[in-house]
PDB file of N, CA and C in Angstrom:
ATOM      1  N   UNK A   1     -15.104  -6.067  10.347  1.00  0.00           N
ATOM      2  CA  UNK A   1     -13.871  -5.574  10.908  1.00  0.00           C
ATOM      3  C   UNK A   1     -13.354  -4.395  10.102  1.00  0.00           C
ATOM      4  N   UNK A   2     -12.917  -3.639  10.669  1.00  0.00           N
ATOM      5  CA  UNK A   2     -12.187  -2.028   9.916  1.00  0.00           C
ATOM      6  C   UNK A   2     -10.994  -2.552   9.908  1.00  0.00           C
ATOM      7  N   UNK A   3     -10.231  -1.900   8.770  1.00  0.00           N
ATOM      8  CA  UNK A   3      -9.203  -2.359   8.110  1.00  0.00           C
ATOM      9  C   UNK A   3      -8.295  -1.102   8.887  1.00  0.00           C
ATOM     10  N   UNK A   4      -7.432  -1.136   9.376  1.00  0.00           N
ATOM     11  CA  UNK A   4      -6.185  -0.060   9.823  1.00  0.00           C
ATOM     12  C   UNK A   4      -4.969  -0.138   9.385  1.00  0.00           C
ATOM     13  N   UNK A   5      -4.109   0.421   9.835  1.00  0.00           N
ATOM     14  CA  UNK A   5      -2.600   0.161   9.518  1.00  0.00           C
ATOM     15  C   UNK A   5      -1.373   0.616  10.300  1.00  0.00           C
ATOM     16  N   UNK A   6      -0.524  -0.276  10.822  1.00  0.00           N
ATOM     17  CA  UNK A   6       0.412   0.521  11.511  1.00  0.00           C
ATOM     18  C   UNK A   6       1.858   0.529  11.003  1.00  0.00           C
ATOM     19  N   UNK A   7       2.500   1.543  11.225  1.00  0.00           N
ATOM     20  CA  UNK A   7       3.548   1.636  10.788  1.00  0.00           C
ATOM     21  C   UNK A   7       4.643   1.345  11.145  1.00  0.00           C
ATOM     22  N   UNK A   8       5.752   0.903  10.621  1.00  0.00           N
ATOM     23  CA  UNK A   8       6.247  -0.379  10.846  1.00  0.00           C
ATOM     24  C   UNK A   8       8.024  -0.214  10.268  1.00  0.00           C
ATOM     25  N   UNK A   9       9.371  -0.071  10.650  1.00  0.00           N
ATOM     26  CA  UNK A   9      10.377  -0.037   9.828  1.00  0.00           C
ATOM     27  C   UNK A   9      10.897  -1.265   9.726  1.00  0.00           C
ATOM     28  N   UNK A  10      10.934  -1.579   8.600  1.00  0.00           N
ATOM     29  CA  UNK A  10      11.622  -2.863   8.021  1.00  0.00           C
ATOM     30  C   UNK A  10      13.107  -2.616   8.405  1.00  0.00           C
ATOM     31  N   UNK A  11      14.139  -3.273   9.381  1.00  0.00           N
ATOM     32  CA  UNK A  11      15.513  -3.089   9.378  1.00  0.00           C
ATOM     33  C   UNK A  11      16.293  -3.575   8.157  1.00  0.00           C
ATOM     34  N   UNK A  12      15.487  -4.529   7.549  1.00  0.00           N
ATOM     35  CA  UNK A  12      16.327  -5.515   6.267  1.00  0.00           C
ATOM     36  C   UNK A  12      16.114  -4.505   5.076  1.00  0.00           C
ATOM     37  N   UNK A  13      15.344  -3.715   5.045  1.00  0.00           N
ATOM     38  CA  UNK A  13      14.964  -3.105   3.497  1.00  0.00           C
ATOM     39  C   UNK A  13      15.390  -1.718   3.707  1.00  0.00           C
ATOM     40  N   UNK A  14      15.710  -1.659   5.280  1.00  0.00           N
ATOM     41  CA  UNK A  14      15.761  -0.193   5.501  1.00  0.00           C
ATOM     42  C   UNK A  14      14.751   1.295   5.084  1.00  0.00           C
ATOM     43  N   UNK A  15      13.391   0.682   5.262  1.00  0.00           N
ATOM     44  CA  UNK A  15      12.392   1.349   5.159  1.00  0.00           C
ATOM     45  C   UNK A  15      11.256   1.519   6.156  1.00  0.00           C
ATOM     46  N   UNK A  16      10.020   2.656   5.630  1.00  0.00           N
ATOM     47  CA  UNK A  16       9.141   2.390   6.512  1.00  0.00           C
ATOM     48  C   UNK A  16       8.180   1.892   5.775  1.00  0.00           C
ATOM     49  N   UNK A  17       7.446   0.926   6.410  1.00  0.00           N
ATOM     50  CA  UNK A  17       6.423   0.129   5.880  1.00  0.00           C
ATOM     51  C   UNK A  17       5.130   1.085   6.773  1.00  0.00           C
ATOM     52  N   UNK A  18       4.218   0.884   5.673  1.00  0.00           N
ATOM     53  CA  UNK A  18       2.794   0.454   6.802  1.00  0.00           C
ATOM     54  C   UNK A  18       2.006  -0.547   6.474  1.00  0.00           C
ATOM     55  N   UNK A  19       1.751  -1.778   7.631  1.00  0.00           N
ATOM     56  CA  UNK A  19       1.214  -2.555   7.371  1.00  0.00           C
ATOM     57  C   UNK A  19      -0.141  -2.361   7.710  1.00  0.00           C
ATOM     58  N   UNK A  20      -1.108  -3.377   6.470  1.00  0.00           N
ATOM     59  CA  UNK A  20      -2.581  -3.402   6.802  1.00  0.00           C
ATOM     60  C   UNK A  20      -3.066  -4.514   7.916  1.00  0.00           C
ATOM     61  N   UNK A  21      -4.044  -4.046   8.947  1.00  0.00           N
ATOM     62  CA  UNK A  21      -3.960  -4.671   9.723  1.00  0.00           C
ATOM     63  C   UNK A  21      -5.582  -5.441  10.056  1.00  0.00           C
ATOM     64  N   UNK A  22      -5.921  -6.378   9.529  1.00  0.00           N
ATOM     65  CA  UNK A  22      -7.452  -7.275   9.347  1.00  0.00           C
ATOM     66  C   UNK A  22      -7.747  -6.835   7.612  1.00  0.00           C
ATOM     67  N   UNK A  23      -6.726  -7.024   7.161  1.00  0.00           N
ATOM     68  CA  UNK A  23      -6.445  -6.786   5.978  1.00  0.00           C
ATOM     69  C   UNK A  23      -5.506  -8.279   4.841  1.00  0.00           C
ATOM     70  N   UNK A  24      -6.016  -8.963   5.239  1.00  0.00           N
ATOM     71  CA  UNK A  24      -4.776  -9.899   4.677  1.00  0.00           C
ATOM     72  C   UNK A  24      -5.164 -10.941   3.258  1.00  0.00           C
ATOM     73  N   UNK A  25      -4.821 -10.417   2.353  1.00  0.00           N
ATOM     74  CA  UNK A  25      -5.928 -11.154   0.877  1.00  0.00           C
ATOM     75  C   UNK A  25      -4.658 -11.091  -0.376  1.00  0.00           C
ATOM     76  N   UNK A  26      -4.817 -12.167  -0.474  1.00  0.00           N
ATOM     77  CA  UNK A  26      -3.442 -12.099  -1.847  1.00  0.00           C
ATOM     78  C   UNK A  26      -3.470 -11.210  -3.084  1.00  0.00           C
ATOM     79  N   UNK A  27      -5.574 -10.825  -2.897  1.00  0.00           N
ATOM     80  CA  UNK A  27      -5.736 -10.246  -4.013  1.00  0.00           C
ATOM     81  C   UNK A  27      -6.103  -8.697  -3.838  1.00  0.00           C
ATOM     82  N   UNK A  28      -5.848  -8.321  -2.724  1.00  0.00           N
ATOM     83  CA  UNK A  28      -6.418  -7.142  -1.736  1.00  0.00           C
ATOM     84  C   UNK A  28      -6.043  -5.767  -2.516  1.00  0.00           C
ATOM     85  N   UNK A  29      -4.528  -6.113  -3.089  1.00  0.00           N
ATOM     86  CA  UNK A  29      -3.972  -4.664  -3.070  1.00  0.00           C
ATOM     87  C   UNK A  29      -4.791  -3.922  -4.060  1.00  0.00           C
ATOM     88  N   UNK A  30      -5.499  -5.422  -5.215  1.00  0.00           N
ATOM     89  CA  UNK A  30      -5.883  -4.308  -6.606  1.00  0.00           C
ATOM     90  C   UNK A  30      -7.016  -3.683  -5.911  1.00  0.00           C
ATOM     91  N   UNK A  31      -7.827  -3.869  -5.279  1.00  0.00           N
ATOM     92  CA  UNK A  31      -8.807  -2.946  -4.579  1.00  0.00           C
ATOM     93  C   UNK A  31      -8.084  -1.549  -4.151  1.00  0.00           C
ATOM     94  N   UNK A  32      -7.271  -1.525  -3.457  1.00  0.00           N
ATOM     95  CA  UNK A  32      -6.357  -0.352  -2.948  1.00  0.00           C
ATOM     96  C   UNK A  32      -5.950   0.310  -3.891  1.00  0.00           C
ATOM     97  N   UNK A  33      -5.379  -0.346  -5.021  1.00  0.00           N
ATOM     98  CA  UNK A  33      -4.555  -0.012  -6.102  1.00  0.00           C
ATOM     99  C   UNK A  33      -5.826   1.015  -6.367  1.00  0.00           C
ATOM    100  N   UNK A  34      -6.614   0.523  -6.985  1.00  0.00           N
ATOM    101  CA  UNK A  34      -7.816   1.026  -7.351  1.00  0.00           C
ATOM    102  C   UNK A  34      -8.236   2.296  -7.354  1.00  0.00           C
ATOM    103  N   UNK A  35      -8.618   2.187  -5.836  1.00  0.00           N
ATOM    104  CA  UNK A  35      -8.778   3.679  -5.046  1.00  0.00           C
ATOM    105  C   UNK A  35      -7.330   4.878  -5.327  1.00  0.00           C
ATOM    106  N   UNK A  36      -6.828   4.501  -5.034  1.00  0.00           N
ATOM    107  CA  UNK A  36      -5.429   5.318  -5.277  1.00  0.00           C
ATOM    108  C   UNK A  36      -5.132   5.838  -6.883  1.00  0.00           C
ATOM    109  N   UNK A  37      -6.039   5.211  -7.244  1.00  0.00           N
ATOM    110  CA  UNK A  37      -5.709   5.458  -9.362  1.00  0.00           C
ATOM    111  C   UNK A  37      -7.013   6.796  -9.225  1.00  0.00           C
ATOM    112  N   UNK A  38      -8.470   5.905  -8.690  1.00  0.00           N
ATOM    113  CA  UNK A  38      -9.666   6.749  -8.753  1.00  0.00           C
ATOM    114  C   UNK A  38      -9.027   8.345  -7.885  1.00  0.00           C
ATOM    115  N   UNK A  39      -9.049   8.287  -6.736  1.00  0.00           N
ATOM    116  CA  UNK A  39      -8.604   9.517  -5.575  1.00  0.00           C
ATOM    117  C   UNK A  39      -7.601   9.795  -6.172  1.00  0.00           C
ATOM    118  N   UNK A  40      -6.627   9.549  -6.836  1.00  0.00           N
ATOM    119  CA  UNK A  40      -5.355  10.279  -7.035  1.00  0.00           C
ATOM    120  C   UNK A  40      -4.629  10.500  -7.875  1.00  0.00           C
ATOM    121  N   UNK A  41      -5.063   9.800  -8.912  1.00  0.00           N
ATOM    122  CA  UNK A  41      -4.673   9.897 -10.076  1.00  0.00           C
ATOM    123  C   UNK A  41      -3.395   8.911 -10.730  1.00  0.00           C
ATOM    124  N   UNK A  42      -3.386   7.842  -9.839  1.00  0.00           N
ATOM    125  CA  UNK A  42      -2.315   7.108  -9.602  1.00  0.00           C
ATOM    126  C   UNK A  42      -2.600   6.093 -11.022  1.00  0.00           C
ATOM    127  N   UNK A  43      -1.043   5.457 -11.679  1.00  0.00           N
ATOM    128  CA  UNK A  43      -1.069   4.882 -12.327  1.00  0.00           C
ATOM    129  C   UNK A  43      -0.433   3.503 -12.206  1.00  0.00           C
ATOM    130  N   UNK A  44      -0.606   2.856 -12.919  1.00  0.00           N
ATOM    131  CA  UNK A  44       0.248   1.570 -12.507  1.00  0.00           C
ATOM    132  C   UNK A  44       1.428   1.189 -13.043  1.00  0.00           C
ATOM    133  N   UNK A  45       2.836   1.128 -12.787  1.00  0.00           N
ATOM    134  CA  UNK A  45       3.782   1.137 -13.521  1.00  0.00           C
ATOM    135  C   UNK A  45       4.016  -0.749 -14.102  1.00  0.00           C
ATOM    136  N   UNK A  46       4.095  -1.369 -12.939  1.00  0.00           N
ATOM    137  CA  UNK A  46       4.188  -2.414 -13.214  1.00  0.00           C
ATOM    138  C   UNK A  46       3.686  -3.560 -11.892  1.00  0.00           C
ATOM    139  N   UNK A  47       3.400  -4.939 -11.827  1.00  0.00           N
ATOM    140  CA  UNK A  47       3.185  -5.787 -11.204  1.00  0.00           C
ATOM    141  C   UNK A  47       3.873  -6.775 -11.520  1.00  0.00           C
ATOM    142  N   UNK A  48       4.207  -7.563 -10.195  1.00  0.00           N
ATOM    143  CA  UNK A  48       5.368  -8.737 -10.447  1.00  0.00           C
ATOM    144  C   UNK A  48       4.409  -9.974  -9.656  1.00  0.00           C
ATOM    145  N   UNK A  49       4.409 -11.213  -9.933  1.00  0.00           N
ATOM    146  CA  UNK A  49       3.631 -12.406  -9.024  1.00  0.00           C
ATOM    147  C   UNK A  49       4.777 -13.260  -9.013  1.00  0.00           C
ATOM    148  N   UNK A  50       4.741 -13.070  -7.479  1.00  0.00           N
ATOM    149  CA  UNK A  50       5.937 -14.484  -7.326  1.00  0.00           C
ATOM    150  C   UNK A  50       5.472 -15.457  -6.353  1.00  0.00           C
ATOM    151  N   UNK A  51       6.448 -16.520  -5.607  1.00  0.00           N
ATOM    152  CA  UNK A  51       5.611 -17.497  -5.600  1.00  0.00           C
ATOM    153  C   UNK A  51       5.049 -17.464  -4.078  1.00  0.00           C
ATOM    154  N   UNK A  52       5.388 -16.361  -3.543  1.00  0.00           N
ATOM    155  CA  UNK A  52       4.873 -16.114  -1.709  1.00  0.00           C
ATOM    156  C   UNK A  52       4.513 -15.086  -1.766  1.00  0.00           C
ATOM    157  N   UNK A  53       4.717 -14.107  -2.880  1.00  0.00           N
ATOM    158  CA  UNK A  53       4.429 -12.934  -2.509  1.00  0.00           C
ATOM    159  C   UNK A  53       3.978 -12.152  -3.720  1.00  0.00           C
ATOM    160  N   UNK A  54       3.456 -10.916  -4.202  1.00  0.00           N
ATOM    161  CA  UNK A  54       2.970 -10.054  -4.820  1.00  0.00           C
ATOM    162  C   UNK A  54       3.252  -9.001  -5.034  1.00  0.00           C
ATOM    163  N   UNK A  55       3.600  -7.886  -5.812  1.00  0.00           N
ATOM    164  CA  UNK A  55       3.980  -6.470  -5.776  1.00  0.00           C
ATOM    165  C   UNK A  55       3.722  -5.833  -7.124  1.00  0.00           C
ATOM    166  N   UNK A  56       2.630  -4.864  -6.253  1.00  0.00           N
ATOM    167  CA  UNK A  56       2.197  -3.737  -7.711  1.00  0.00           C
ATOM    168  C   UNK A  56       2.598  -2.520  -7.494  1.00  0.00           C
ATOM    169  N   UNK A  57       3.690  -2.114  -8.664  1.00  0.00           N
ATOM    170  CA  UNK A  57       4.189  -0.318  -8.531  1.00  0.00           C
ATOM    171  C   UNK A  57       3.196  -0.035  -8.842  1.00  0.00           C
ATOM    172  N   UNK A  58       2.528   1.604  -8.150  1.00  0.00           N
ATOM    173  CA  UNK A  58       2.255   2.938  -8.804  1.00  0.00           C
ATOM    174  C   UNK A  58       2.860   4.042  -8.920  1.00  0.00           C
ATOM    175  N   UNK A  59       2.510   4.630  -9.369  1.00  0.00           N
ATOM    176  CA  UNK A  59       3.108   5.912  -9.447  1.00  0.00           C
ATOM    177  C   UNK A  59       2.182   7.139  -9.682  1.00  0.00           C
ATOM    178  N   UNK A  60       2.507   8.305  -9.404  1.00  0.00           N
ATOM    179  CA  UNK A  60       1.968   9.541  -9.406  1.00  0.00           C
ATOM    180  C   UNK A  60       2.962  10.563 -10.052  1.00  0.00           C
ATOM    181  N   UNK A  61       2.574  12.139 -10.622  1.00  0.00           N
ATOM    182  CA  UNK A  61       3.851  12.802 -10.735  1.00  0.00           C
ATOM    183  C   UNK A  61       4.392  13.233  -9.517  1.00  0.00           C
ATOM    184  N   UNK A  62       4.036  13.092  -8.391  1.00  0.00           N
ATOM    185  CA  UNK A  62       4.876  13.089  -6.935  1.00  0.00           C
ATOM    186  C   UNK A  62       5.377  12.149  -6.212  1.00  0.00           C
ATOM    187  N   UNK A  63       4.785  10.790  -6.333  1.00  0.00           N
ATOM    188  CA  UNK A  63       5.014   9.814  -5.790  1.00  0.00           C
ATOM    189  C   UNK A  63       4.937   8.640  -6.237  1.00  0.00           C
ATOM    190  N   UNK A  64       5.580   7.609  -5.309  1.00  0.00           N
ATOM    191  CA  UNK A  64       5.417   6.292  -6.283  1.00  0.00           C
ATOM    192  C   UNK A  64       5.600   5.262  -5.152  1.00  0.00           C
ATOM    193  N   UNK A  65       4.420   4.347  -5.093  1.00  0.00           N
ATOM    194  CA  UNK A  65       4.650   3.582  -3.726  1.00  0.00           C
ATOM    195  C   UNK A  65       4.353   2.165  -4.688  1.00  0.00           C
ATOM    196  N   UNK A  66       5.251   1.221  -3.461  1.00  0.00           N
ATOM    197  CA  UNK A  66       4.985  -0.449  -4.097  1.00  0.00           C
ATOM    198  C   UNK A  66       3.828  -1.214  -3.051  1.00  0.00           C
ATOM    199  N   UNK A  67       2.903  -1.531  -3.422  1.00  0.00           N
ATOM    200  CA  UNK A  67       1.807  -2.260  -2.597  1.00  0.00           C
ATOM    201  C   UNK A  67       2.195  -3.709  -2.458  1.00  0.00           C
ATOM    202  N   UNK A  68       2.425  -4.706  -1.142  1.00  0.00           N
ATOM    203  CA  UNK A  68       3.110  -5.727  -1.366  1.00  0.00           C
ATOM    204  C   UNK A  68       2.058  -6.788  -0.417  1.00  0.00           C
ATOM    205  N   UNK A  69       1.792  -8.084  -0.962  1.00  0.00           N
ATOM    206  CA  UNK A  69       1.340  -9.267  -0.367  1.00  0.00           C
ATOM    207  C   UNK A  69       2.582 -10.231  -0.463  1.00  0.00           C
ATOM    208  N   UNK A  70       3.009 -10.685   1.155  1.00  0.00           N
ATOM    209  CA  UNK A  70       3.566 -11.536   1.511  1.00  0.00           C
ATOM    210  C   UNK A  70       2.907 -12.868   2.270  1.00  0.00           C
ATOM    211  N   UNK A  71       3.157 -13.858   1.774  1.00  0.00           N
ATOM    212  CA  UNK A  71       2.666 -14.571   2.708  1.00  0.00           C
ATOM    213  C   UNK A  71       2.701 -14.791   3.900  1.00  0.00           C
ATOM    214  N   UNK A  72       3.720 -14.365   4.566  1.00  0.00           N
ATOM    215  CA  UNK A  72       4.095 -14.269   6.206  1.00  0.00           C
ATOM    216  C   UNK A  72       3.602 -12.979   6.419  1.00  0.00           C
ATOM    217  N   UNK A  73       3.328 -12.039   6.083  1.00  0.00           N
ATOM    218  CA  UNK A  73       3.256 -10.715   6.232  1.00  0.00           C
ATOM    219  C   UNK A  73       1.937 -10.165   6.401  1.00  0.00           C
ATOM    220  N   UNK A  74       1.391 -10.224   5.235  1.00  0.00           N
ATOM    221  CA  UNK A  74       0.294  -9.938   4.302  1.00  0.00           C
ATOM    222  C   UNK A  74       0.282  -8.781   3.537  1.00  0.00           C
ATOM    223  N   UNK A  75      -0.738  -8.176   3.577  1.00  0.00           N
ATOM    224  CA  UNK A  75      -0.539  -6.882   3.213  1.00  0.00           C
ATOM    225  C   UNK A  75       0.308  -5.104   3.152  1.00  0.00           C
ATOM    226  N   UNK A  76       0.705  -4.532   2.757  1.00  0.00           N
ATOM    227  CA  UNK A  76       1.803  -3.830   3.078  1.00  0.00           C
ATOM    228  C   UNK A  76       1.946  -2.920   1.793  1.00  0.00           C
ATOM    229  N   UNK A  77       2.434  -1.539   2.101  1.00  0.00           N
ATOM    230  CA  UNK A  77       2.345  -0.271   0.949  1.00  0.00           C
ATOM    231  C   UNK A  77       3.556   0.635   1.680  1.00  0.00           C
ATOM    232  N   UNK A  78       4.314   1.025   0.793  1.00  0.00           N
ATOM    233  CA  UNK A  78       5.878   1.681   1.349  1.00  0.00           C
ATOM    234  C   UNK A  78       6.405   2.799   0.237  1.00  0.00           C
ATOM    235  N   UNK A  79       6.536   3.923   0.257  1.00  0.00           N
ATOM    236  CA  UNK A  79       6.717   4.361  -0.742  1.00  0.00           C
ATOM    237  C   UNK A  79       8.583   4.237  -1.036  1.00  0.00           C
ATOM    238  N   UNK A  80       8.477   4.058  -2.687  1.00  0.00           N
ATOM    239  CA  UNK A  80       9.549   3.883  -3.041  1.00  0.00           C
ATOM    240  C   UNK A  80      10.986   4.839  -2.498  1.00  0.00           C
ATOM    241  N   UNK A  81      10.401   5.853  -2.914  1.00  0.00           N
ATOM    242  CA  UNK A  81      12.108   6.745  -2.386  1.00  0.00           C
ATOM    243  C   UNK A  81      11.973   7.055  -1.048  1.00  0.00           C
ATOM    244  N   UNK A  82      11.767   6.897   0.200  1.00  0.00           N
ATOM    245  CA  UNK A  82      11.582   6.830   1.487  1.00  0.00           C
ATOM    246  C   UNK A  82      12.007   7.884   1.919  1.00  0.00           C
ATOM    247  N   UNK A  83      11.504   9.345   1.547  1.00  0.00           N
ATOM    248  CA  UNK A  83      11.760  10.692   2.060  1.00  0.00           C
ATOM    249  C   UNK A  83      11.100  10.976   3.232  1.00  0.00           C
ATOM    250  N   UNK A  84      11.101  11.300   4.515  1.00  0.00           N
ATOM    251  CA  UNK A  84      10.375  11.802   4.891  1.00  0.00           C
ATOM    252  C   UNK A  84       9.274  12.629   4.652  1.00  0.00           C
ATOM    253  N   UNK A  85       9.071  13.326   3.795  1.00  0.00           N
ATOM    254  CA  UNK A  85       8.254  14.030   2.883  1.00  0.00           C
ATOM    255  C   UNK A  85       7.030  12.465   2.342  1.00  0.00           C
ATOM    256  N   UNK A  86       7.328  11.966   1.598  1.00  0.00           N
ATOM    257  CA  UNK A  86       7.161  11.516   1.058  1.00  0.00           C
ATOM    258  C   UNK A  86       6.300  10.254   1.950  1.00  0.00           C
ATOM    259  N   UNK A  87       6.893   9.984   3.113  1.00  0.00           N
ATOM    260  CA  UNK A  87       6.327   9.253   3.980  1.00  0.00           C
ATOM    261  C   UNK A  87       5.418   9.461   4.442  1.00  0.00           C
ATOM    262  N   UNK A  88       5.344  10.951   4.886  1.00  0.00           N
ATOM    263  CA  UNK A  88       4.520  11.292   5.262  1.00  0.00           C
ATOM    264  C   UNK A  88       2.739  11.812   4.488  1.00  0.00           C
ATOM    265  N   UNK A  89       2.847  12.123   3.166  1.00  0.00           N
ATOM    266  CA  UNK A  89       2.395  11.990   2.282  1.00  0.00           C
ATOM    267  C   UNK A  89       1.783  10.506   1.980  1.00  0.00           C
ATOM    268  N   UNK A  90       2.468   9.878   1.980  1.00  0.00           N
ATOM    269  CA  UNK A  90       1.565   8.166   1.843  1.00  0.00           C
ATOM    270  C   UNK A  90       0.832   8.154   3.338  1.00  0.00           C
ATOM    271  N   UNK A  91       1.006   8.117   4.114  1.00  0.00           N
ATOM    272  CA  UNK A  91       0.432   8.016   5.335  1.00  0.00           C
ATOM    273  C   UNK A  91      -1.091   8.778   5.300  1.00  0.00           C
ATOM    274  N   UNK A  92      -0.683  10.127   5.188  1.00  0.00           N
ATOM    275  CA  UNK A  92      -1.844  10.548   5.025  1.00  0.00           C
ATOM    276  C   UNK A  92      -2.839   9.990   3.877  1.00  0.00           C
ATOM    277  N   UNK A  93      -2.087   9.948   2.460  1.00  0.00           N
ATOM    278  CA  UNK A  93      -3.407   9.308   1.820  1.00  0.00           C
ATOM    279  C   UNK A  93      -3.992   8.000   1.864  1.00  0.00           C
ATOM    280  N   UNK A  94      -3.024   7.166   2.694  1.00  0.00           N
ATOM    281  CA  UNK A  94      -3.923   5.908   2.674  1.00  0.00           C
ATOM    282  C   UNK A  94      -4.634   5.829   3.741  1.00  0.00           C
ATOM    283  N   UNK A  95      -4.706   6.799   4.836  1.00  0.00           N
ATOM    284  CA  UNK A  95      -5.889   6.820   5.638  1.00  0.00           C
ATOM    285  C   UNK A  95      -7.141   7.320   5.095  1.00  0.00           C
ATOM    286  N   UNK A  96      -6.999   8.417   4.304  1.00  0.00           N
ATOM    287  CA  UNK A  96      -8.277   8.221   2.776  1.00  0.00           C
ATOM    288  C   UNK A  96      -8.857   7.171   2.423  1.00  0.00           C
ATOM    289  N   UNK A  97      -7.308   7.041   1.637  1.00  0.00           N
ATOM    290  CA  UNK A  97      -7.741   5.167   0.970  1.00  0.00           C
ATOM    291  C   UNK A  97      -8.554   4.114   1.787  1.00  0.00           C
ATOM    292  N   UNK A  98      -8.040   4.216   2.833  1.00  0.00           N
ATOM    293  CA  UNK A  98      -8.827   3.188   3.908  1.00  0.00           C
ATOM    294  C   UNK A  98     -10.020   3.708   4.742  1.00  0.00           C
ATOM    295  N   UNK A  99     -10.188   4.595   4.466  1.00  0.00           N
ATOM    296  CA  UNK A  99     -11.604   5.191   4.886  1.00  0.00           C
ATOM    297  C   UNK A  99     -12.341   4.693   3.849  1.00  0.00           C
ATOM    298  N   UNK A 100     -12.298   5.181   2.607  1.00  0.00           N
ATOM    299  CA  UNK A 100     -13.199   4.028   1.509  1.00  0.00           C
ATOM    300  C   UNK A 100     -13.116   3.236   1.296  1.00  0.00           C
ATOM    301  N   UNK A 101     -12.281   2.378   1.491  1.00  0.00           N
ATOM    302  CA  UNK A 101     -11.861   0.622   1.558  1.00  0.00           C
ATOM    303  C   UNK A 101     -13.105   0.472   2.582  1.00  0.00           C
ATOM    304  N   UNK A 102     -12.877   0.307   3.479  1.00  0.00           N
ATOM    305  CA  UNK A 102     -14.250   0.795   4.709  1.00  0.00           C
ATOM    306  C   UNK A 102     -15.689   0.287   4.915  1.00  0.00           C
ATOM    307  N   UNK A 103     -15.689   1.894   3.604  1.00  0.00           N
ATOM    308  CA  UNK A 103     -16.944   1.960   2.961  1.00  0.00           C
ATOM    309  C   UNK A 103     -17.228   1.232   2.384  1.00  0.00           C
ATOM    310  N   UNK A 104     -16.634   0.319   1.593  1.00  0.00           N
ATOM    311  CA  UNK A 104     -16.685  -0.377   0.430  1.00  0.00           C
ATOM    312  C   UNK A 104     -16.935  -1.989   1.026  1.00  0.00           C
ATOM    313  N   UNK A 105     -16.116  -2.115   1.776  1.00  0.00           N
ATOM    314  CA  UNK A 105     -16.439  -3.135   3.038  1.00  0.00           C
ATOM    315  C   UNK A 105     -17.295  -3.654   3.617  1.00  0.00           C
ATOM    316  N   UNK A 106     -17.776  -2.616   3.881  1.00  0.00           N
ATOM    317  CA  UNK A 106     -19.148  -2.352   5.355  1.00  0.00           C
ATOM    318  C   UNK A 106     -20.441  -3.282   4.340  1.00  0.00           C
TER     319      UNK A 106
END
């Protein structure tokens, strides 16, 4: 199965999400994380484990998105300051990202 993602506004967080979609693994994101450090230079600021859910900051000197596993949810990546700019920018690179997720897959 190919992994996709659609995009999604959270009314409660007041953001845009994009969720991963045949994507759903508690341990998924560090793979993603991964790619996003390798392709982009992305670093990891911090990770939190709680008891339904998961969340690893990165960051870049342009950007900084939180990668999130929910248990009702699953998978999910939103960038922190929710600029349009900025949205649009994550969008595009995680269709990268998920082109080699993919690969990596297959």
């Amino acid at each position: 199965m190919k992994v996709t993602y659609k995009q999604h506004y959270n009314a409660d967080k007041q953001r845009i999400e994009f969720l991963l979609i045949d994507y759903d693994y508690i341990n998924g994101n560090e793979l993603i994380e991964e790619i996003f450090k390798t392709e982009y230079g992305f670093e990891t600021v911090n990770s939190f484990d709680g008891i339904w859910f998961k969340i690893i900051r990165i960051a870049s000197d342009d950007s900084e998105y939180e990668l999130l596993w929910h248990e009702d949810t699953g998978n999910s990546i939103y960038c922190v300051t929710q600029s349009e700019e900025g949205n649009r920018l994550l969008e595009t690179r995680l269709q990268r990202v998920l082109g080699l997720l993919n690969e990596k897959l297959a």
